[in-house]
C-alpha atoms as a PDB file:
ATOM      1  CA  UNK A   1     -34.248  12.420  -3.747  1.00  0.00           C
ATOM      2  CA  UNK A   2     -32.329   9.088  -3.824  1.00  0.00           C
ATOM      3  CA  UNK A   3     -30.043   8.818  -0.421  1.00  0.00           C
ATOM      4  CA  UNK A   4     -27.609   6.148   0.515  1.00  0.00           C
ATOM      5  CA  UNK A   5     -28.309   4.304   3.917  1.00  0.00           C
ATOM      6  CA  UNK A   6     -26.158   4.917   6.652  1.00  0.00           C
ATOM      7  CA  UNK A   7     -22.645   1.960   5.860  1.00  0.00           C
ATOM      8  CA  UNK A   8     -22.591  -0.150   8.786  1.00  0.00           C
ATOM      9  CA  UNK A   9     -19.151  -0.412  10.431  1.00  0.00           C
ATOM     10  CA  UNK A  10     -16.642  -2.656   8.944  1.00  0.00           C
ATOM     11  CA  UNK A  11     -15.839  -4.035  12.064  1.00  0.00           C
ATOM     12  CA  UNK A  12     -12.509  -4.781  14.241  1.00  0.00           C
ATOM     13  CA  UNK A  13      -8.926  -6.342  12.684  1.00  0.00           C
ATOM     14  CA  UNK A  14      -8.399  -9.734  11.766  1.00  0.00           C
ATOM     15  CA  UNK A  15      -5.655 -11.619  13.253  1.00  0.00           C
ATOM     16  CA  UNK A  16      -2.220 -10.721  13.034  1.00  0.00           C
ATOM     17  CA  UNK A  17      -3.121  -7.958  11.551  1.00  0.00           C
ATOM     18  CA  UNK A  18      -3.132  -4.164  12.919  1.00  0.00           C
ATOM     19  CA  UNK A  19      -5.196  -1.286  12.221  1.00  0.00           C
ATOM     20  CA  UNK A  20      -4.347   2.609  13.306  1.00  0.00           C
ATOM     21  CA  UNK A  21      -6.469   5.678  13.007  1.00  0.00           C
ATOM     22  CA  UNK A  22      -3.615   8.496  12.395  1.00  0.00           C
ATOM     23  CA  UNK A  23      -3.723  12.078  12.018  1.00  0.00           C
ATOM     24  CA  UNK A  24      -1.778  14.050   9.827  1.00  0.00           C
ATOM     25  CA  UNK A  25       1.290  13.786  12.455  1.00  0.00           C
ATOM     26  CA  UNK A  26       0.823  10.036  12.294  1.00  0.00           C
ATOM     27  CA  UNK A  27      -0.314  10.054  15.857  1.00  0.00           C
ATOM     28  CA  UNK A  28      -3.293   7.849  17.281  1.00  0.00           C
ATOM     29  CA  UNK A  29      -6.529   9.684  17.304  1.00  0.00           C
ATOM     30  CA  UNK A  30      -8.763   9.405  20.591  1.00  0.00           C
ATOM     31  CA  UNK A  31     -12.087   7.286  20.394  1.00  0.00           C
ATOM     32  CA  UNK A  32     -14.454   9.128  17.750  1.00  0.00           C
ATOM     33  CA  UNK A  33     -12.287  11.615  15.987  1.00  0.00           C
ATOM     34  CA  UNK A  34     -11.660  11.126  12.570  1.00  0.00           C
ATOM     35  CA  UNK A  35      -8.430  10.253  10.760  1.00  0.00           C
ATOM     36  CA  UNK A  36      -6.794   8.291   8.267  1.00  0.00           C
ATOM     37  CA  UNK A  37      -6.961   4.326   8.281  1.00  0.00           C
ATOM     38  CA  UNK A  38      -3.622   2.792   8.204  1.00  0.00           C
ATOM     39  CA  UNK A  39      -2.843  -1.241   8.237  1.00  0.00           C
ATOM     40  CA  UNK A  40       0.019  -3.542   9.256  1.00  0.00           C
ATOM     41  CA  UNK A  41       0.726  -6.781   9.813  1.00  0.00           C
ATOM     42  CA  UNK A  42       1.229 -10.058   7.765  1.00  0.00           C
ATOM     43  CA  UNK A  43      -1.969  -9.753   5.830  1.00  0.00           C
ATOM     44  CA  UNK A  44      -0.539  -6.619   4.461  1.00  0.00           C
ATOM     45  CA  UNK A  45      -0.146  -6.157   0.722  1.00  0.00           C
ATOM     46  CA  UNK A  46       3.631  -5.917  -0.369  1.00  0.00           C
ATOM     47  CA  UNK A  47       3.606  -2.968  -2.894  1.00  0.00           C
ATOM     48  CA  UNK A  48       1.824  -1.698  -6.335  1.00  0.00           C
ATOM     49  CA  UNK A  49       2.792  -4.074  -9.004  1.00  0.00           C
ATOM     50  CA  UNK A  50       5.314  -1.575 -11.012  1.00  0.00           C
ATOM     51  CA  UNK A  51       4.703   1.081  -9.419  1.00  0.00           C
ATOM     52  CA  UNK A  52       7.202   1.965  -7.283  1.00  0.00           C
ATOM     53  CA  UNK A  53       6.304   5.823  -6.878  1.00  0.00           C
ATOM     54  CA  UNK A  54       3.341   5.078  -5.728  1.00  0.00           C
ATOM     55  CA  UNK A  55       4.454   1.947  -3.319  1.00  0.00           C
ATOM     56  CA  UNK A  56       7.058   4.520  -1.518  1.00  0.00           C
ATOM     57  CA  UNK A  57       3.645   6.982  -1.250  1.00  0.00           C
ATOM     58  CA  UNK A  58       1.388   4.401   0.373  1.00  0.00           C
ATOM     59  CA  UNK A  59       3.553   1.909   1.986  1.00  0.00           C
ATOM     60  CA  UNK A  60       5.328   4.085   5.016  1.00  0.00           C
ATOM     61  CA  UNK A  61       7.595   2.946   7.822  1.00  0.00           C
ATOM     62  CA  UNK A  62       5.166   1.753  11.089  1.00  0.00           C
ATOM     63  CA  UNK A  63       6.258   4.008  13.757  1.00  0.00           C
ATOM     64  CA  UNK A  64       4.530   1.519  15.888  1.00  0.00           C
ATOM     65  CA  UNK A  65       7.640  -1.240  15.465  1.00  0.00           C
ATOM     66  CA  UNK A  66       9.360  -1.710  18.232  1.00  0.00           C
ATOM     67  CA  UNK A  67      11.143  -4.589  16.916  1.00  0.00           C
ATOM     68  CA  UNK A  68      14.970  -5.088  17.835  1.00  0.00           C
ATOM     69  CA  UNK A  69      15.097  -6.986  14.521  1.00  0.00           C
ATOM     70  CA  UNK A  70      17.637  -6.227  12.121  1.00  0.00           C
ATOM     71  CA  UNK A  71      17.059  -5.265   8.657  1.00  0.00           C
ATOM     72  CA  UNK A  72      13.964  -2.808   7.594  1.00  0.00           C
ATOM     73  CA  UNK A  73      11.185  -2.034   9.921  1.00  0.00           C
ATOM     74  CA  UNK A  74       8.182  -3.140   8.861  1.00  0.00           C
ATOM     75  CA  UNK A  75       5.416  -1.469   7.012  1.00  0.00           C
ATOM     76  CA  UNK A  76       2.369   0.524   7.340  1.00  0.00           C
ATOM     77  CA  UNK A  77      -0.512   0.584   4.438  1.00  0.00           C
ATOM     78  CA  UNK A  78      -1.649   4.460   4.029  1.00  0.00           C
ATOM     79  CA  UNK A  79      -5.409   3.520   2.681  1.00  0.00           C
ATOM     80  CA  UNK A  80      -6.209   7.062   2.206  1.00  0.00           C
ATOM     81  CA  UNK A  81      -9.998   6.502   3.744  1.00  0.00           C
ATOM     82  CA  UNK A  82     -11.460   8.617   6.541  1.00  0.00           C
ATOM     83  CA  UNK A  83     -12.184   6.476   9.488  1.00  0.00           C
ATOM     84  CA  UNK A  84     -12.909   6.579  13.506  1.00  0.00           C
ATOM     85  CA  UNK A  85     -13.171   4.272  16.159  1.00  0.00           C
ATOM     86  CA  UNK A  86     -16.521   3.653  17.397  1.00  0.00           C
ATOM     87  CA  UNK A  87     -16.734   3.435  21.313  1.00  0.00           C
ATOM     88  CA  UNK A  88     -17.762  -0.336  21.363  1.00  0.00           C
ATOM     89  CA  UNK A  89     -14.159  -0.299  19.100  1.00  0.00           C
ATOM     90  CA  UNK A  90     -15.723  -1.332  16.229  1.00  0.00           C
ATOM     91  CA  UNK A  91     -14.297   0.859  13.006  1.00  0.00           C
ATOM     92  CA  UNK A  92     -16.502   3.199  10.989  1.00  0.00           C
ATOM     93  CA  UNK A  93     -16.073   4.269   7.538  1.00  0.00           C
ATOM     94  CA  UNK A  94     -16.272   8.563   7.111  1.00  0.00           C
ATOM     95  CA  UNK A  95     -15.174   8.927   3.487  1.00  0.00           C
ATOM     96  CA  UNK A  96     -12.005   8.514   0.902  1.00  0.00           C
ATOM     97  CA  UNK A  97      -9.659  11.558   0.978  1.00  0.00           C
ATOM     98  CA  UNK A  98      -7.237  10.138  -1.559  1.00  0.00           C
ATOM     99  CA  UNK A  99      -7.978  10.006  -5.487  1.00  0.00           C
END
């Protein structure tokens, strides 16, 4: 029986750019528990090319923003993969949950 190899991890954000493991709640998960893989920051995609639906879907408001800045807050990238933090805080891939 053919088995994949354990993935190595894919490693820590690149700059100006900002990664969250979120559960359901959108709430940080602690150090090794699993949950959703969520990205911000200027590297960050700005929609689905005509395809708004699913734009408003992946594309949520960061709850993170602090920002006194007027206009829209910025956004968060819903990946819909299955991540955790590794305790040297390196990120490891778990699995896709989306279709």
């Amino acid at each position: 029986m053919d088995t994949w190899p354990p993935l190595p991890p894919i490693g820590r954000p690149i700059a100006n750019t900002q990664i969250y493991i979120l559960d359901k709640y959108l709430q940080p998960v602690p150090v090794g528990v699993p949950g959703e893989l969520h990205i911000g920051g200027v590297s960050l995609a700005r929609g689905y090319f005509n395809r708004p639906e699913l734009t408003q879907q992946k594309f949520i408001p960061n709850p993170f923003d602090n920002s006194k800045a007027k206009g829209q807050k910025s956004k968060l990238y819903k990946t819909g993969d299955l991540a955790r933090y590794l305790y040297d805080g390196n990120i490891k891939y778990l699995d896709c949950i989306d279709n």
